[in-house]
Protein backbone atom coordinates (compact mmCIF):
# COMPACT_ATOMS: atom_id res chain seq x y z
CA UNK A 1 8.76 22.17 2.06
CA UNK A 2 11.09 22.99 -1.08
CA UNK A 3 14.65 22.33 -1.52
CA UNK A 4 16.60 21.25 1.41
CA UNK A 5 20.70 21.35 1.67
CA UNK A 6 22.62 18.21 2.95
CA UNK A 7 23.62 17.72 6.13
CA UNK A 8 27.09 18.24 7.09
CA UNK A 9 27.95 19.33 3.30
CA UNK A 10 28.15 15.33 2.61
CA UNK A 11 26.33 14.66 -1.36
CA UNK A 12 28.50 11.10 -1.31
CA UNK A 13 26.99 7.71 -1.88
CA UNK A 14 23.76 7.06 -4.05
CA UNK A 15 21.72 9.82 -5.29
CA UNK A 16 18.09 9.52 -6.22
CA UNK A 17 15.05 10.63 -6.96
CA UNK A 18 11.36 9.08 -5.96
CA UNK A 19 8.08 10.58 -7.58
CA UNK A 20 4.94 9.09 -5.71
CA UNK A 21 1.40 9.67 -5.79
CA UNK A 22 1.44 12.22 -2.53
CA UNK A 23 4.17 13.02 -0.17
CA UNK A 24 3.99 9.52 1.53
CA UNK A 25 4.76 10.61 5.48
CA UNK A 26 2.58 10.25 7.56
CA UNK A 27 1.05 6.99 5.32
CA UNK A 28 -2.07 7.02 4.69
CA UNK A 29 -2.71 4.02 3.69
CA UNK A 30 -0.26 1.08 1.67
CA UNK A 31 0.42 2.94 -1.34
CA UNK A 32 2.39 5.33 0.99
CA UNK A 33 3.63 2.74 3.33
CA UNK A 34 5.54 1.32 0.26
CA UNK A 35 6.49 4.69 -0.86
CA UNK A 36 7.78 5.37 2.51
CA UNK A 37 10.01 2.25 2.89
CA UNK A 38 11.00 3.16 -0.60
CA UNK A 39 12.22 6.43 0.91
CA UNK A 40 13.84 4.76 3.89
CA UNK A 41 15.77 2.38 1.78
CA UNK A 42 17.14 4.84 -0.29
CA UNK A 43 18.14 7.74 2.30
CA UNK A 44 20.66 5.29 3.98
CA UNK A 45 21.96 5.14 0.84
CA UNK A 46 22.76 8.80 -0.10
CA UNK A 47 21.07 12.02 -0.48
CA UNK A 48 17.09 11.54 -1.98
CA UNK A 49 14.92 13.68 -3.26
CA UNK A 50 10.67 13.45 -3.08
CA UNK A 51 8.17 14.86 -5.26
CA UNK A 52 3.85 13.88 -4.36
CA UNK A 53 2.50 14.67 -7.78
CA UNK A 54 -0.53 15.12 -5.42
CA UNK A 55 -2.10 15.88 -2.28
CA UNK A 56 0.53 19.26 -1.47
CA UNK A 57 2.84 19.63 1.28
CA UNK A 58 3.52 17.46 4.16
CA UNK A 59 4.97 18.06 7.47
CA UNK A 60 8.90 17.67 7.28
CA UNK A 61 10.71 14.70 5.75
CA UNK A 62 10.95 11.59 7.48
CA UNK A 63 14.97 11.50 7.16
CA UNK A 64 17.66 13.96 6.96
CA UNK A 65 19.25 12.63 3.54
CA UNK A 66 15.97 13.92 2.43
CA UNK A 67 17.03 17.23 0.01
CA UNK A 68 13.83 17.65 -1.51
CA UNK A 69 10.68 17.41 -0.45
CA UNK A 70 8.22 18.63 -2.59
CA UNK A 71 4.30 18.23 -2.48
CA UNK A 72 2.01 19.43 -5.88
CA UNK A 73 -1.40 20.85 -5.49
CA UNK A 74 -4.12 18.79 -6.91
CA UNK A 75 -4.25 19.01 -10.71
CA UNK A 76 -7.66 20.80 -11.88
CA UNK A 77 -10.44 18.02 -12.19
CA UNK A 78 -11.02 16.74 -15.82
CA UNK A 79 -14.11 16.25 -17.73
CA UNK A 80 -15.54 12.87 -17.01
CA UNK A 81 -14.29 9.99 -19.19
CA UNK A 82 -12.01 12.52 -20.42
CA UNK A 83 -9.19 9.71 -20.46
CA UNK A 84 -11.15 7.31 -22.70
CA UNK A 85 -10.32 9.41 -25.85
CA UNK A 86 -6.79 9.59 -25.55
CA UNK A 87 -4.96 5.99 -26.97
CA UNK A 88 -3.65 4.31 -23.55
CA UNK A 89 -5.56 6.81 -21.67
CA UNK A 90 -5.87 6.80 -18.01
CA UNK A 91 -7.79 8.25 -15.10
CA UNK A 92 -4.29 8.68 -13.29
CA UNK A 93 -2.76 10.62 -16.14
CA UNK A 94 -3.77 13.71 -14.16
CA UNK A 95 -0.47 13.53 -12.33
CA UNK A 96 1.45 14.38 -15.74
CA UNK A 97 0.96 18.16 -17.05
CA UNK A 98 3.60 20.97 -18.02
CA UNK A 99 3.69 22.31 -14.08
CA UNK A 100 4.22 18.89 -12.05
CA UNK A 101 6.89 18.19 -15.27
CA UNK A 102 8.63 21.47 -14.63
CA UNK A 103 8.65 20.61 -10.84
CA UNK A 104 10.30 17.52 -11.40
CA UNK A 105 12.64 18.50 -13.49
CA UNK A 106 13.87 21.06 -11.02
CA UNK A 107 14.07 18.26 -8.29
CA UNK A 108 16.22 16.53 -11.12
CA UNK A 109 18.57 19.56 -11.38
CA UNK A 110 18.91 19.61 -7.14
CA UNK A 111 19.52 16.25 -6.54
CA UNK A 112 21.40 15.21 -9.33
CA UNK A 113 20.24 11.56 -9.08
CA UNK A 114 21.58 8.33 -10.30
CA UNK A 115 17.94 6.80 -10.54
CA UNK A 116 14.53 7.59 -10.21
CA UNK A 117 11.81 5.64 -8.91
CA UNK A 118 8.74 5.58 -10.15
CA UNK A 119 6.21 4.65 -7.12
CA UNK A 120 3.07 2.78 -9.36
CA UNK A 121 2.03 2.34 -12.56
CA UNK A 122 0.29 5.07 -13.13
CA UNK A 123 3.31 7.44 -13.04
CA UNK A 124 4.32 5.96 -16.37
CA UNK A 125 4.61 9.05 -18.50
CA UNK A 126 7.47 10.23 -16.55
CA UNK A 127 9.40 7.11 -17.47
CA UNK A 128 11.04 9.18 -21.04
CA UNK A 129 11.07 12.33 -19.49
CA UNK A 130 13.26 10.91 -16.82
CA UNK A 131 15.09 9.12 -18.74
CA UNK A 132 16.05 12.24 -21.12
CA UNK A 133 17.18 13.61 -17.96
CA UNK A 134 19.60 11.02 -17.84
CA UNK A 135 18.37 8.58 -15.04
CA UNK A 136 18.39 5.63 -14.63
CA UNK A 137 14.61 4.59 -14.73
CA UNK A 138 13.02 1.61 -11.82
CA UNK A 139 9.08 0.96 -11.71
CA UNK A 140 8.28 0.44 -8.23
CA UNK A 141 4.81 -1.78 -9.13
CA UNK A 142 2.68 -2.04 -5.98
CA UNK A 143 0.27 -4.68 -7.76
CA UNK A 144 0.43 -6.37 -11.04
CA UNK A 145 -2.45 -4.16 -12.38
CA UNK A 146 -3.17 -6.04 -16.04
CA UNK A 147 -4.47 -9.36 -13.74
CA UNK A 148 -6.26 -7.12 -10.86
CA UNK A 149 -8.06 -4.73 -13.39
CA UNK A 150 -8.94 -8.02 -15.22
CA UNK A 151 -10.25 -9.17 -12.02
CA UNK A 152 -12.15 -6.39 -11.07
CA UNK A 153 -13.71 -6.23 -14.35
CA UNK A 154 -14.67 -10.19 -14.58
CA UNK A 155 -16.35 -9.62 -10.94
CA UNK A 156 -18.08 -6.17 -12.25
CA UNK A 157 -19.23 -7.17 -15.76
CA UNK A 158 -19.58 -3.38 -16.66
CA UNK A 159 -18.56 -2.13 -19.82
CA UNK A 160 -16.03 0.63 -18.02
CA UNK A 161 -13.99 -1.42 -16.19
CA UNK A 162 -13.31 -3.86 -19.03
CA UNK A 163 -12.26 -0.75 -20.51
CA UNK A 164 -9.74 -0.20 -17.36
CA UNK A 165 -8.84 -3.68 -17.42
CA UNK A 166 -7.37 -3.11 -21.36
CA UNK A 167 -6.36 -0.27 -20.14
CA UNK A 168 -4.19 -1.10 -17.67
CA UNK A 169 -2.68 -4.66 -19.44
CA UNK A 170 -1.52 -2.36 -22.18
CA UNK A 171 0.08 0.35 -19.90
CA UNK A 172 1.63 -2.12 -18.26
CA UNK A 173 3.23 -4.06 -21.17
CA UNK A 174 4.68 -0.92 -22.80
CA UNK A 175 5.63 0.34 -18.84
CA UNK A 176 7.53 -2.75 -17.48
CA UNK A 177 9.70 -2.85 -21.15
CA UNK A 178 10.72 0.55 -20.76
CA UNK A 179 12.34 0.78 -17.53
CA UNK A 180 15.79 0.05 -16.82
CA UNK A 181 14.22 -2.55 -13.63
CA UNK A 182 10.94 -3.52 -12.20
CA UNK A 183 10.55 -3.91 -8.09
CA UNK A 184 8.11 -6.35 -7.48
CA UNK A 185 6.63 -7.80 -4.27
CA UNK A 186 6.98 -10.98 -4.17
CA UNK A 187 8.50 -13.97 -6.06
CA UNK A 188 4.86 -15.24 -6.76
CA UNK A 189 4.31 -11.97 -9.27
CA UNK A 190 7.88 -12.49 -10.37
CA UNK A 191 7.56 -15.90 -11.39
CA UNK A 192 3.64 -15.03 -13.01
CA UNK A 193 5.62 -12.34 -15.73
CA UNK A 194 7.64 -13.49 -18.37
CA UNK A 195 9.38 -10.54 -19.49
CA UNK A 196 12.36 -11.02 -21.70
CA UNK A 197 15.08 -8.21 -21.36
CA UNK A 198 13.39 -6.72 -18.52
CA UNK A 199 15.48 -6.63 -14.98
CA UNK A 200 13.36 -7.65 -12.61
CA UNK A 201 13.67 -7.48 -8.60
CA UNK A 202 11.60 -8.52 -5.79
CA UNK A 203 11.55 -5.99 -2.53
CA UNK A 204 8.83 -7.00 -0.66
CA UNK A 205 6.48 -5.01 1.46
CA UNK A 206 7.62 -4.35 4.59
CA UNK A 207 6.33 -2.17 7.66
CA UNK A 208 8.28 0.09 9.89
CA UNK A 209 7.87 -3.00 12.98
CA UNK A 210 8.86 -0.39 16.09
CA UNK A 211 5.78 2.44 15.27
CA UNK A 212 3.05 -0.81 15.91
CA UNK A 213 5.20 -1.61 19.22
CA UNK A 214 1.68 -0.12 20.98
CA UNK A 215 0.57 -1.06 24.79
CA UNK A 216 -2.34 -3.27 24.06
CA UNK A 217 -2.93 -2.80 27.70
CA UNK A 218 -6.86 -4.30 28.81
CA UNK A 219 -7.88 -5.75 25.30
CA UNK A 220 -11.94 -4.43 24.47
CA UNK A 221 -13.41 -7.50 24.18
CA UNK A 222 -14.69 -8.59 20.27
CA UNK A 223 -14.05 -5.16 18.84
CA UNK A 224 -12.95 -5.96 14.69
CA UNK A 225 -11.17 -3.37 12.51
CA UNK A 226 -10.74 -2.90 9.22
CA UNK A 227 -8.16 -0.02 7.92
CA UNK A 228 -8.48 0.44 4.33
CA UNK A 229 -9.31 3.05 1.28
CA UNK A 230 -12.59 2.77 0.31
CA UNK A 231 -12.06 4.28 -2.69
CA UNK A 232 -10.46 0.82 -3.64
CA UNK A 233 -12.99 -1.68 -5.20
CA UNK A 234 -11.53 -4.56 -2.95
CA UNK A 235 -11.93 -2.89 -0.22
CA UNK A 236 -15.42 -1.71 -0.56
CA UNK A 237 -16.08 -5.47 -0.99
CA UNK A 238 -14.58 -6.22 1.69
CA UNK A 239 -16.38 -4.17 4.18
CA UNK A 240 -19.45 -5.19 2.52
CA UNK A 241 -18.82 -8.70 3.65
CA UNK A 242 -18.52 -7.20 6.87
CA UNK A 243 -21.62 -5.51 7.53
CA UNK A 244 -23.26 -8.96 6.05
CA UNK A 245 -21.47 -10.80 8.78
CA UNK A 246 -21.71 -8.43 12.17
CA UNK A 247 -25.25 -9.50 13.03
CA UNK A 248 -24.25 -13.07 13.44
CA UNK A 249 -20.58 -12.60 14.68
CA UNK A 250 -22.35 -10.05 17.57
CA UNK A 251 -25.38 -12.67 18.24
CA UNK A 252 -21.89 -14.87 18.99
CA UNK A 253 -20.47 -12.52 20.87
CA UNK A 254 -22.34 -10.58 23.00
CA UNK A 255 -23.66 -6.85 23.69
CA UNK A 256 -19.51 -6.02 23.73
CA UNK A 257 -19.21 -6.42 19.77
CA UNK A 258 -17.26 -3.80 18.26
CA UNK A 259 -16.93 -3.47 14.11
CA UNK A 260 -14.32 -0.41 13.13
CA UNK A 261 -13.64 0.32 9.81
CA UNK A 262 -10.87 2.81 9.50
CA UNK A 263 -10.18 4.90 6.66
CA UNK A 264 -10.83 7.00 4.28
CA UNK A 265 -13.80 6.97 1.17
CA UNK A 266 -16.37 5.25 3.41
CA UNK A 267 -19.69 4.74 1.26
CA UNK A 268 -23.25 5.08 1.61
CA UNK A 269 -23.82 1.91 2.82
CA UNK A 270 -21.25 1.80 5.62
CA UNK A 271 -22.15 5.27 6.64
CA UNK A 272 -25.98 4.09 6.87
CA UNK A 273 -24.80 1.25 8.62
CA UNK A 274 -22.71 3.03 11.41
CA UNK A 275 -26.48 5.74 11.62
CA UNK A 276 -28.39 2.59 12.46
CA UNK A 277 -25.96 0.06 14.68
CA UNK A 278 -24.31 2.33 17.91
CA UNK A 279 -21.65 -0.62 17.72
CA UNK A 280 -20.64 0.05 13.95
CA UNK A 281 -18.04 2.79 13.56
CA UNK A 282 -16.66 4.86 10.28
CA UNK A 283 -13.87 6.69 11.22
CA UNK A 284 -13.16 8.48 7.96
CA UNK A 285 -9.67 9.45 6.97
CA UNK A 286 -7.45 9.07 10.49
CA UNK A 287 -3.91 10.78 10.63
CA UNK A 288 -2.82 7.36 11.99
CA UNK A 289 -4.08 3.90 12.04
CA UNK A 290 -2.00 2.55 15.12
CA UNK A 291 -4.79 3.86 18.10
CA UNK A 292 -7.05 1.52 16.14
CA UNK A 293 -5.41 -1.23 15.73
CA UNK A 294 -4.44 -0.79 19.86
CA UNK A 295 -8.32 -1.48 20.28
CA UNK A 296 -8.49 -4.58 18.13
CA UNK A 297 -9.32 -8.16 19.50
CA UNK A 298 -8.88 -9.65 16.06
CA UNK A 299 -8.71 -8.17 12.13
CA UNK A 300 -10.71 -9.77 9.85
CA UNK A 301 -9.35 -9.91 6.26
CA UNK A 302 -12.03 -10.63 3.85
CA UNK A 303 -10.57 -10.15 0.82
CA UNK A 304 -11.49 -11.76 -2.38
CA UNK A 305 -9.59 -9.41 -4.69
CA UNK A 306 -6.14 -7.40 -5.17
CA UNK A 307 -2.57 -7.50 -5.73
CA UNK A 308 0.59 -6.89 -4.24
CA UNK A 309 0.83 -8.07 -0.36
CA UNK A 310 -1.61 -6.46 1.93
CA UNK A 311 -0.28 -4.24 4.32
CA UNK A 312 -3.20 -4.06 6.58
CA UNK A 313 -2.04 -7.86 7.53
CA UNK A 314 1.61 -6.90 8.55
CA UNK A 315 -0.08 -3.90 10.41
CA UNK A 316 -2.01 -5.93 12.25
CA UNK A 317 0.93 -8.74 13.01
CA UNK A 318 3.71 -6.18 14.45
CA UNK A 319 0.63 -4.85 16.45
CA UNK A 320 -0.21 -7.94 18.03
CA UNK A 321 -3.06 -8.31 16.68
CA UNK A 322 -5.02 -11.79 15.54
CA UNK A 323 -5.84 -12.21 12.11
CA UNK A 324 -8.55 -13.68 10.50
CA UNK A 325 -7.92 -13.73 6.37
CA UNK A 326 -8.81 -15.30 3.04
CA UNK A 327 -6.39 -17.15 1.17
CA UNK A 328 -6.39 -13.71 -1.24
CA UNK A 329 -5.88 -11.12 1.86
CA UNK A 330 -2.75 -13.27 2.85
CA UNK A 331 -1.38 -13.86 -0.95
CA UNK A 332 2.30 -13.58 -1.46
CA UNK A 333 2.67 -13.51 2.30
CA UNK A 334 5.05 -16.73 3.75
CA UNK A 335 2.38 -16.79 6.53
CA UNK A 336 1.16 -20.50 7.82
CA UNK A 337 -2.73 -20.94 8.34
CA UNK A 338 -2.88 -21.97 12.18
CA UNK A 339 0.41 -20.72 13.15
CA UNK A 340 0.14 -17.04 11.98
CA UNK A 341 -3.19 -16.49 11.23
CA UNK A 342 -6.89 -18.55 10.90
CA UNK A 343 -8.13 -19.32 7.16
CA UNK A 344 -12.01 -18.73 6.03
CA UNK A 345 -13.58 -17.78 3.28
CA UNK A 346 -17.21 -17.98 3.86
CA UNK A 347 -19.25 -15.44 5.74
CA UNK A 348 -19.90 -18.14 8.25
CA UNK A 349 -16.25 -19.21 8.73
CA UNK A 350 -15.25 -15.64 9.25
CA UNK A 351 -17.79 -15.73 12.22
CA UNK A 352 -16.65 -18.86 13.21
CA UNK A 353 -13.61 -18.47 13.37
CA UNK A 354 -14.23 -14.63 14.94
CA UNK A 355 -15.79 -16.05 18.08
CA UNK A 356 -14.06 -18.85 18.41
CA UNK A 357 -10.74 -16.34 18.94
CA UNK A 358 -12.34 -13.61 20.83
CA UNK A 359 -13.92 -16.05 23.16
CA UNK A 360 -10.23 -17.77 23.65
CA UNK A 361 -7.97 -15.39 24.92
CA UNK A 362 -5.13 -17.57 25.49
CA UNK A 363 -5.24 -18.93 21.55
CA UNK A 364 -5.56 -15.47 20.30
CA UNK A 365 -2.72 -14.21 22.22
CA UNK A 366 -0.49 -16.80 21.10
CA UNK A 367 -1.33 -16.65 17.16
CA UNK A 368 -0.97 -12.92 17.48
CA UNK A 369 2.71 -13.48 19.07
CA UNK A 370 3.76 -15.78 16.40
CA UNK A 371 2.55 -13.72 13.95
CA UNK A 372 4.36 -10.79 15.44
CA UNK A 373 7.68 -12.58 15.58
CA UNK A 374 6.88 -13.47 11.97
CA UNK A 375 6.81 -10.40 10.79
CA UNK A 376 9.83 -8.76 12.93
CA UNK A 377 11.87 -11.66 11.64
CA UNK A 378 10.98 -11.39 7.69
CA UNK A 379 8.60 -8.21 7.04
CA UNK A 380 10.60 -4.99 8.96
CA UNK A 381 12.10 -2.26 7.00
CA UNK A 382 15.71 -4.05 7.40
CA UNK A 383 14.68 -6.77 4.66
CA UNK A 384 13.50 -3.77 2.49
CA UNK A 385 16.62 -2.29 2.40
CA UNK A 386 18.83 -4.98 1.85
CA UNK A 387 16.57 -5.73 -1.25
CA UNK A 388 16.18 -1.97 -2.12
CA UNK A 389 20.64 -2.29 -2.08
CA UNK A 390 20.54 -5.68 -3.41
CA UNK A 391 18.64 -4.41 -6.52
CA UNK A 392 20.44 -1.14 -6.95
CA UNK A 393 23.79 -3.53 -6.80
CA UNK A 394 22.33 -5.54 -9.86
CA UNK A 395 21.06 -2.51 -11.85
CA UNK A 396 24.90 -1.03 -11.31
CA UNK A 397 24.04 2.31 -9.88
CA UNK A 398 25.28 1.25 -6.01
């Protein structure tokens, strides 16, 4: 879909402009769930225009304040590496060329906005373009991705993703100093940067809490799922970890154990995995992760890298569903071990603690209501936008 007119002739209030990886509705995953609350935020605000720089179109916008909504093609694969010979090169710099520039600008003329937002890092090279525009400029940073890609690369040892991990601590240095502010997710990355002359905001991730509002109805007994990307290093570790633990958790258990893992990217091993085990699923890319997360007796989180907050946790809360997590898959989350979720970090307490919930219904139930009312209380979209406002208020657009 291309331009759309306001509703009701009404252009008052805030205007603005968000350029994201892909057309974030329906989310795929949380790099669109943050887009999308980005989107929400800012449409009760005024009139909002929406450019994917990837991916194409979408079915129709998520909120009638929404005048553009525009989706790019996929840009034409590069050569391999290609990225490595330009200074600050990156693989995601195939989201800027002369077309998706032209495109934007043209969203620019419709809207009129009084800021953009940039949704990532990795749409950095917009930041001057925009700003010759004249807009205002805010970096909507899902992760801090100088300490992840320095993670990833101390785990790795490889020679690339040291490479990424430079990479992405200069891009980042350069990025965060040329925007007029920087949305962060949580005061734990806020108080880790020490940025002078930068304006910096937290908004926190936050999930739309009424679409998990699903009928659990008869629970399937000691079914685990796992939504993620698997094109996402973390994540690839993570399930990993999970195929490692199954056996034991389903010797636990009992013929009814159930491993999911949702999403899109799977590998080779966790496709040979779900060949050889009938009680190992790989869904591939889903339209919608809420039917799974309906089946779930309990998500394990086995994280042991990332940034940002995880999504797949809040998913799982508002959908009354048990969660099992490392102190990493829980990080900048105000979430108590025993009241809102169960702590491990070894294979063997994961399976632990696994049984030990799916076996006790009553426990289970009750962690997964707490965590629910946890995350109606300080994780819905209405704490987004008051941040979203609260920000806009300081940066003296609203």
């Amino acid at each position: 879909m291309g331009i759309r007119h306001p509703q009701n002739g009404d252009t008052g209030g805030l205007r603005s402009l968000v350029l994201a990886i892909q057309l974030p509705s329906p989310p795929r995953g949380g790099g669109d769930l943050r887009a999308l609350q980005t989107v929400d935020a800012l449409a009760r605000l005024g009139p909002v225009g929406v450019i994917g720089l990837e991916g194409g179109e979408s079915p129709a916008p998520p909120h009638p304040s929404i005048e553009v909504w525009r989706g790019l093609p996929d840009a034409p694969p590069e050569a391999p590496l290609a990225w490595l010979r330009e200074p600050l090169g990156h693989p995601g710099d195939r989201r800027f060329s002369p077309h998706a520039l032209e495109e934007v600008t043209r969203a620019v003329e419709a809207v009129r906005p009084d800021v953009a937002v940039l949704e990532m890092l990795w749409l950095h090279r917009y930041v001057e373009p925009l700003r010759e525009l004249g807009c205002k400029v805010v970096l909507n940073a899902h992760n801090l991705e100088g300490p992840l890609h320095r993670e990833l690369a101390a785990n790795r040892g490889d020679p690339l993703s040291a490479k990424l991990a430079e990479r992405a601590t200069a891009i980042e240095e350069l990025a965060f100093r040329s925007v007029d502010q920087l949305w962060l997710c949580s005061e734990r990355e806020a108080a880790s940067l020490q940025l002078d002359g930068t304006a910096v905001a937290v908004v926190p991730n936050t999930i739309d809490v009424d679409r998990y509002d699903v009928d659990r109805g008869v629970e399937e007994p000691a079914t685990l799922v796992y939504p993620g990307i698997y094109a996402y290093p973390p994540n690839v570790t993570a399930a990993r970890r999970l195929l490692e633990m199954f056996p034991p958790f389903a010797e636990r258990v009992g013929e009814n154990a159930r491993l999911v893992l949702v999403g899109d990217g799977a590998t080779e091993q966790m496709r040979d995995a779900a060949a050889g085990d009938p009680r190992i699923e790989v869904t591939g890319a889903v339209e919608d992760t809420v039917p799974y997360l309906a089946r779930a007796t309990v998500m394990p989180v086995p994280l042991v890298e990332g940034g940002g907050t995880r999504f797949k946790v809040l998913e799982a809360m508002a959908a009354g569903v048990a969660v099992v997590s490392t102190a990493k898959g829980v990080e900048g989350l105000d979430l108590v071990d025993g009241e809102h979720y169960v702590t491990a970090e070894t294979n063997e307490e994961f399976v632990e603690a696994l049984a030990s919930l799916c076996s006790d219904t009553g426990a289970r139930r009750e962690l997964a209501a707490r965590g629910r009312a946890l995350v109606r209380e300080r994780y819905s979209w209405s704490a987004a936008r008051e941040a979203t406002a609260s920000a806009l208020a300081r940066l003296g657009v609203l």
